[in-house]
Protein backbone atom coordinates (compact mmCIF):
# COMPACT_ATOMS: atom_id res chain seq x y z
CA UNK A 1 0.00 0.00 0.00
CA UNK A 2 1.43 3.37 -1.22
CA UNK A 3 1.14 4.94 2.75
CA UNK A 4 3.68 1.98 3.86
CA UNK A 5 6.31 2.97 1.01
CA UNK A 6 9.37 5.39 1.33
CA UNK A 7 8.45 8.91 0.91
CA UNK A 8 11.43 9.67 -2.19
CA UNK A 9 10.57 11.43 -5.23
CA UNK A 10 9.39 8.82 -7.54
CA UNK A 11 6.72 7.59 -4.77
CA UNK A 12 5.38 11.31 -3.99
CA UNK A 13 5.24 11.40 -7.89
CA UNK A 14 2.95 8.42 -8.26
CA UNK A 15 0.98 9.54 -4.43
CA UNK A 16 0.19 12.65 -6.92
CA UNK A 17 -0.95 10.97 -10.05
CA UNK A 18 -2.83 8.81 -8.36
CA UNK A 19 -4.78 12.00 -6.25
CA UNK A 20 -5.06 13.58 -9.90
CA UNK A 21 -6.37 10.31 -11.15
CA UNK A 22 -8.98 10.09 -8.83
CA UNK A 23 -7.43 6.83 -7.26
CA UNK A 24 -6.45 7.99 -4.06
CA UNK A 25 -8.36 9.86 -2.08
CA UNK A 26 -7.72 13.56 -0.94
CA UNK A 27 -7.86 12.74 3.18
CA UNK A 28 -5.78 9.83 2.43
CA UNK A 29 -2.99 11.72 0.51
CA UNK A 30 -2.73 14.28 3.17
CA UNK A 31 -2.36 11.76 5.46
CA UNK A 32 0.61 10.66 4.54
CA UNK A 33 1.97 13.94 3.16
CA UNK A 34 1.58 15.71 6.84
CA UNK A 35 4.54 13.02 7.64
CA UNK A 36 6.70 14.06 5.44
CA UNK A 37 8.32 17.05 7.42
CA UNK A 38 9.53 15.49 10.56
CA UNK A 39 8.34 13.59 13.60
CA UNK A 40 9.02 14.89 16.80
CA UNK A 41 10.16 12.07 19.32
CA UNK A 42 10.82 14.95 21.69
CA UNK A 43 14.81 14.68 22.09
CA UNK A 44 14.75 14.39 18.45
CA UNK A 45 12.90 15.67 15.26
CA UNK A 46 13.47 13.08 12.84
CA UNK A 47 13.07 14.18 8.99
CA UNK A 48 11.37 12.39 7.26
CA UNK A 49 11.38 15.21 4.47
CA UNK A 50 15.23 14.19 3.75
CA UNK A 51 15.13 12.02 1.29
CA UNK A 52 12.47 13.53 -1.15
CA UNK A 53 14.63 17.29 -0.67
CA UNK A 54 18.06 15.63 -1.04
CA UNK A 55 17.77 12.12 -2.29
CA UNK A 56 19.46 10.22 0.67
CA UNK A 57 18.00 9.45 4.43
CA UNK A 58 18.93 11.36 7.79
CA UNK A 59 22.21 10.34 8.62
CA UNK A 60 22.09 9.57 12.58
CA UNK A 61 25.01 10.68 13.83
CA UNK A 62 25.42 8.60 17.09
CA UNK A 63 28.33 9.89 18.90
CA UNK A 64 26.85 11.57 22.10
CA UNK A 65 23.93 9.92 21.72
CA UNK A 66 22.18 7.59 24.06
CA UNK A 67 22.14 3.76 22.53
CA UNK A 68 17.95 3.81 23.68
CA UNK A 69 17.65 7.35 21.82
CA UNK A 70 20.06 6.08 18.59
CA UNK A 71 17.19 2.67 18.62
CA UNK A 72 14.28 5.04 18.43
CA UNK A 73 15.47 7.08 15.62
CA UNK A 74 16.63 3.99 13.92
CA UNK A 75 12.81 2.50 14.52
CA UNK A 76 11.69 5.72 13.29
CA UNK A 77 13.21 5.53 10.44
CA UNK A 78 12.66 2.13 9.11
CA UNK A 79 9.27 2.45 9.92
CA UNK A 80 8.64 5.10 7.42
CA UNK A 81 10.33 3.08 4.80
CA UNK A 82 13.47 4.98 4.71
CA UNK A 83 17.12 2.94 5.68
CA UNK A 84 18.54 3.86 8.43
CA UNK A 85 22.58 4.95 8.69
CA UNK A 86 24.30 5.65 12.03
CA UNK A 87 28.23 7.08 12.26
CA UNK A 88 30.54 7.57 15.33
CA UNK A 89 28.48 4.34 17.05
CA UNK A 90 29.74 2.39 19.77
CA UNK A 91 29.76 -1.17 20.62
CA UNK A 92 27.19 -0.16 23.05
CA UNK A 93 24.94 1.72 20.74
CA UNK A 94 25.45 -1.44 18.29
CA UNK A 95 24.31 -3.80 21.01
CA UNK A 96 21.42 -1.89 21.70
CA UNK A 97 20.20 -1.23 18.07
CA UNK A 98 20.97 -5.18 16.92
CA UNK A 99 18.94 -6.56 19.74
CA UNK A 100 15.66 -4.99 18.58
CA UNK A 101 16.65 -4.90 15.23
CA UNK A 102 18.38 -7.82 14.12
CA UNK A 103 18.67 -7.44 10.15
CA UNK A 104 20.60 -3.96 11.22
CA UNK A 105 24.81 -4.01 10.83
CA UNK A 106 27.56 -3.06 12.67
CA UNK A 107 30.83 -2.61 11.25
CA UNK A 108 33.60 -1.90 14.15
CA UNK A 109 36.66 -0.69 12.37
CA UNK A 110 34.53 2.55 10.97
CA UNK A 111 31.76 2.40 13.31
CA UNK A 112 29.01 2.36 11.02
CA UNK A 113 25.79 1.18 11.94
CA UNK A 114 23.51 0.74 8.99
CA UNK A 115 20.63 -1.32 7.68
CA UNK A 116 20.14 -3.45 5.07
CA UNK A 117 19.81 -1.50 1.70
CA UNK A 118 17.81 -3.10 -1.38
CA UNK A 119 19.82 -3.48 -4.57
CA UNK A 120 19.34 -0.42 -6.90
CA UNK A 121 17.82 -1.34 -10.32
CA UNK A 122 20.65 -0.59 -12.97
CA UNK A 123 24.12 -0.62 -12.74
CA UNK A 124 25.88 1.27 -9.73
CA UNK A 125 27.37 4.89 -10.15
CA UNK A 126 31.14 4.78 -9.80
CA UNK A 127 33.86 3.44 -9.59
CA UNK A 128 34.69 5.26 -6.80
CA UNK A 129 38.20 4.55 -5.62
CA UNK A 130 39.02 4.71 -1.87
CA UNK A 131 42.49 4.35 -1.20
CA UNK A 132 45.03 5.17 2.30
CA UNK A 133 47.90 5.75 3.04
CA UNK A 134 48.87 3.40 5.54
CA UNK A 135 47.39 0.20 7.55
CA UNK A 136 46.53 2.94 10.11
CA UNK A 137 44.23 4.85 8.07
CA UNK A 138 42.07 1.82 7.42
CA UNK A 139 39.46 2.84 10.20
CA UNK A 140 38.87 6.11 8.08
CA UNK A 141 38.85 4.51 4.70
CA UNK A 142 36.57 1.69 5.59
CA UNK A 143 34.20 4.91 7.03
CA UNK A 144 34.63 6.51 3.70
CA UNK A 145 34.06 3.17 1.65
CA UNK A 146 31.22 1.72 3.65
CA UNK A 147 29.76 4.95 3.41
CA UNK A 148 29.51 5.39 -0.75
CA UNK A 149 28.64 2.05 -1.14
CA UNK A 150 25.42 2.29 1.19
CA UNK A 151 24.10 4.93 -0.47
CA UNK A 152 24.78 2.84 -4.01
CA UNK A 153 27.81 3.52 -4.97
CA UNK A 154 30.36 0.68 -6.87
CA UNK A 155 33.44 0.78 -4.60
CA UNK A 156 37.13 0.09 -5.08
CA UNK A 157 39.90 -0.23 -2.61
CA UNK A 158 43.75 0.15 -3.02
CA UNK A 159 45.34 -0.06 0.72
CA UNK A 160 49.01 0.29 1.96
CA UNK A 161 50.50 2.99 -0.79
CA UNK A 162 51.62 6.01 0.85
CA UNK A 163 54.42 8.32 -0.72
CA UNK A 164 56.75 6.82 1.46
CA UNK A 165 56.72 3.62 -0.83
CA UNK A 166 55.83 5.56 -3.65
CA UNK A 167 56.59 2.52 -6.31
CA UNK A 168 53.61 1.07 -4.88
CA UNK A 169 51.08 3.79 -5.74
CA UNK A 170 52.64 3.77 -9.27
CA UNK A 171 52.49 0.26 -9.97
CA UNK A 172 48.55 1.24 -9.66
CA UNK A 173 47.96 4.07 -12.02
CA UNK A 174 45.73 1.96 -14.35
CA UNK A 175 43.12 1.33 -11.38
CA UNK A 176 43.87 5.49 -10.26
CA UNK A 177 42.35 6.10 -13.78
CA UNK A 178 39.52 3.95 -14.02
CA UNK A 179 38.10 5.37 -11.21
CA UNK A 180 35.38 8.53 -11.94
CA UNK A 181 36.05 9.64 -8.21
CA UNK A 182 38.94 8.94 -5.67
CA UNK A 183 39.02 9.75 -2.21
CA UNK A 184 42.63 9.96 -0.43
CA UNK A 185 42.51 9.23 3.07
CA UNK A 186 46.13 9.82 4.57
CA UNK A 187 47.57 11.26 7.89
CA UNK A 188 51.22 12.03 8.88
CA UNK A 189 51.96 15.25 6.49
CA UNK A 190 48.98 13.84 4.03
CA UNK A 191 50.80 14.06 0.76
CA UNK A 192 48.77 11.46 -0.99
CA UNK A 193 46.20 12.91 -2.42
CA UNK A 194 48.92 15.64 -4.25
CA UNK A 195 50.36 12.71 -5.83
CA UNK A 196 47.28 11.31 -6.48
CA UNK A 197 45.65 14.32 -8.15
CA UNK A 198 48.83 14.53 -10.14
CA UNK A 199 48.99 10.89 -11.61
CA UNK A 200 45.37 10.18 -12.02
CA UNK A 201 43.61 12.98 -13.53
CA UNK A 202 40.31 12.44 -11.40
CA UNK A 203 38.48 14.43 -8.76
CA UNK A 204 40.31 13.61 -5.16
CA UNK A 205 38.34 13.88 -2.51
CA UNK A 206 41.18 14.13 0.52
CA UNK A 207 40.50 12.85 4.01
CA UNK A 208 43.51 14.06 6.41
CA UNK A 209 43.20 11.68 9.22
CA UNK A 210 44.68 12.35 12.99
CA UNK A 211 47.23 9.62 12.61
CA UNK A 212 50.86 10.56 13.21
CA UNK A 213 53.54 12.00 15.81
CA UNK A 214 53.40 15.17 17.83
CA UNK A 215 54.11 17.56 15.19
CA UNK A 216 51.02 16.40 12.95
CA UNK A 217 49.00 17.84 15.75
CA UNK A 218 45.97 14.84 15.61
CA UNK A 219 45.80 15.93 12.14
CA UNK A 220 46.14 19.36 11.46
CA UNK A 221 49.38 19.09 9.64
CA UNK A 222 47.47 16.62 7.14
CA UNK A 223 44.62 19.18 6.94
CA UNK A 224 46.22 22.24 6.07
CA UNK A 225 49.14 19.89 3.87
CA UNK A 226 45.88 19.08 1.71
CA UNK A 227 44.35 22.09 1.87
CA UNK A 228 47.79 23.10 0.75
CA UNK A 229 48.08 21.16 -2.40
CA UNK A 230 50.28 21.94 -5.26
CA UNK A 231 47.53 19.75 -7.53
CA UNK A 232 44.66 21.08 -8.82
CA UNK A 233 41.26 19.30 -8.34
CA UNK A 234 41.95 18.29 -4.85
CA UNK A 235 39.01 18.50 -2.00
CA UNK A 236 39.42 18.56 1.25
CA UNK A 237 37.32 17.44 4.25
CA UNK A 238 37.67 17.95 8.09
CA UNK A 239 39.94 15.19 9.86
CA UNK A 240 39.29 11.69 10.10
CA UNK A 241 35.74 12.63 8.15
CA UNK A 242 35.63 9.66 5.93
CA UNK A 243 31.48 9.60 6.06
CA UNK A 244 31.57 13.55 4.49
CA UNK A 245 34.23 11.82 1.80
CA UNK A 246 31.79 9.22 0.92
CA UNK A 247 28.93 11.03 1.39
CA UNK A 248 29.90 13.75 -1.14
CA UNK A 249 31.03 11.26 -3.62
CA UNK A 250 27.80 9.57 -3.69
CA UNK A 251 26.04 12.88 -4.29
CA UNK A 252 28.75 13.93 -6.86
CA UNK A 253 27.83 10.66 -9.25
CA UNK A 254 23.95 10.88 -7.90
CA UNK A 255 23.98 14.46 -9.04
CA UNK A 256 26.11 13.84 -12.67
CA UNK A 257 23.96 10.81 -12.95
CA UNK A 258 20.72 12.89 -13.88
CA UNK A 259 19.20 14.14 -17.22
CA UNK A 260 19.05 18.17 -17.51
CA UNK A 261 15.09 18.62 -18.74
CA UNK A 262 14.81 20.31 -22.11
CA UNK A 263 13.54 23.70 -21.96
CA UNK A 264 10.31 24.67 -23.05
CA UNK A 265 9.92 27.99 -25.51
CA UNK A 266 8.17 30.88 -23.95
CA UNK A 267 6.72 33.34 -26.42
């Protein structure tokens, strides 16, 4: 039944043709239209208008967050047809959430928590290429990785291949440039993504994360190294942000992925 569906714009499409068809009545339809904006659980407002303004869910960002709060935004959620995504979780919020909802994931190493997603119809947008630095960015990467490919992206990975061992990286130019996007993740005085932007000839998306000795200051020496780069079509997001790297890759290929409408003629 159409009130039981996600609220995205194909399905508020077909709530209105079926209203102008005479197939749906009007009560009915503004039913389920006055839950579009958000539902008020009183610590939270969850919005339910999300996906039909920008084309992906809420993102529940759980750090802070009580694990009985985190499973009633989660319930929320799924209950209006919408999946449900959760960053910066604990083993505690996991715990929580997987005990009343047993179909939902967690992944420890980037501390997603996410539910199942249906397969998209069509091929996946992408490649998108995540690679790191070092073993020690891997939290960050898989963050960045799991992150595109939940909201239905086809990912690649290329691990291990810092400038330090810069043969490495080189010996993998053919995968750097069958990538559409690629998204650095690197800490110490992040110089990947330079080299990256330089050999591939893709958009970098650069992830400066807070691994390294005093003087990278958690990070910031990554940060403003990137921010710094010498090549041109390098990105940069905040430290150790791999979900805003994946994120903004999905809506990059999302966004390139759609036909402009022809113009109509105005007298």
């Amino acid at each position: 039944m159409l009130w039981l569906q996600p609220v995205n714009e194909a399905a508020l499409s077909e709530l209105l043709s079926q209203v102008a068809a005479g197939q749906l009545d009007v009560a009915t339809a503004m039913s389920r239209l006055t839950k579009l904006p958000f539902a008020d659980l009183g610590f939270a407002r969850v919005d339910h208008h999300r996906s039909l303004r920008a084309g992906f869910p809420e993102v529940v960002f759980c750090q802070g967050k009580r694990p009985e709060h985190v499973l009633a935004i989660f319930q929320e959620l799924l209950a209006h047809g919408s999946a449900a995504f959760g960053t910066r979780a604990t083993r505690e919020h996991a715990d929580v959430v997987t005990q009343a909802l047993p179909d939902v994931r967690y992944d420890p190493s980037s501390r997603l928590l996410f539910s199942p997603q249906p397969e998209p119809v069509g091929p996946k947008p992408g490649p998108v290429l995540v690679i790191c630095a070092g073993t020690s960015d891997l939290p960050v990467a898989d963050e960045a990785a799991l992150t595109a490919a939940f909201f239905g992206c086809q990912v690649d990975r290329l691990c291990d291949v810092g400038v330090a061992g810069i043969h490495r990286l080189l010996a993998a130019e053919d995968k750097l440039r069958a990538a559409r996007i690629i998204i650095a993740v690197a800490g110490m005085e992040g110089a990947l993504p330079s080299a990256v932007a330089g050999l591939s000839g893709r958009p970098v998306i650069a992830v400066p994360t807070s691994v390294g000795y005093g003087a990278s200051f958690s990070g910031l020496a990554a940060l403003l190294g990137m921010l710094s780069s010498c090549a041109s079509g390098v990105t940069v997001v905040n430290i150790d942000n791999g979900f805003g790297a994946g994120y903004a890759a999905a809506l990059t290929l999302r966004s390139a992925s759609y036909e402009i409408p022809a113009t109509r003629n105005t007298p």
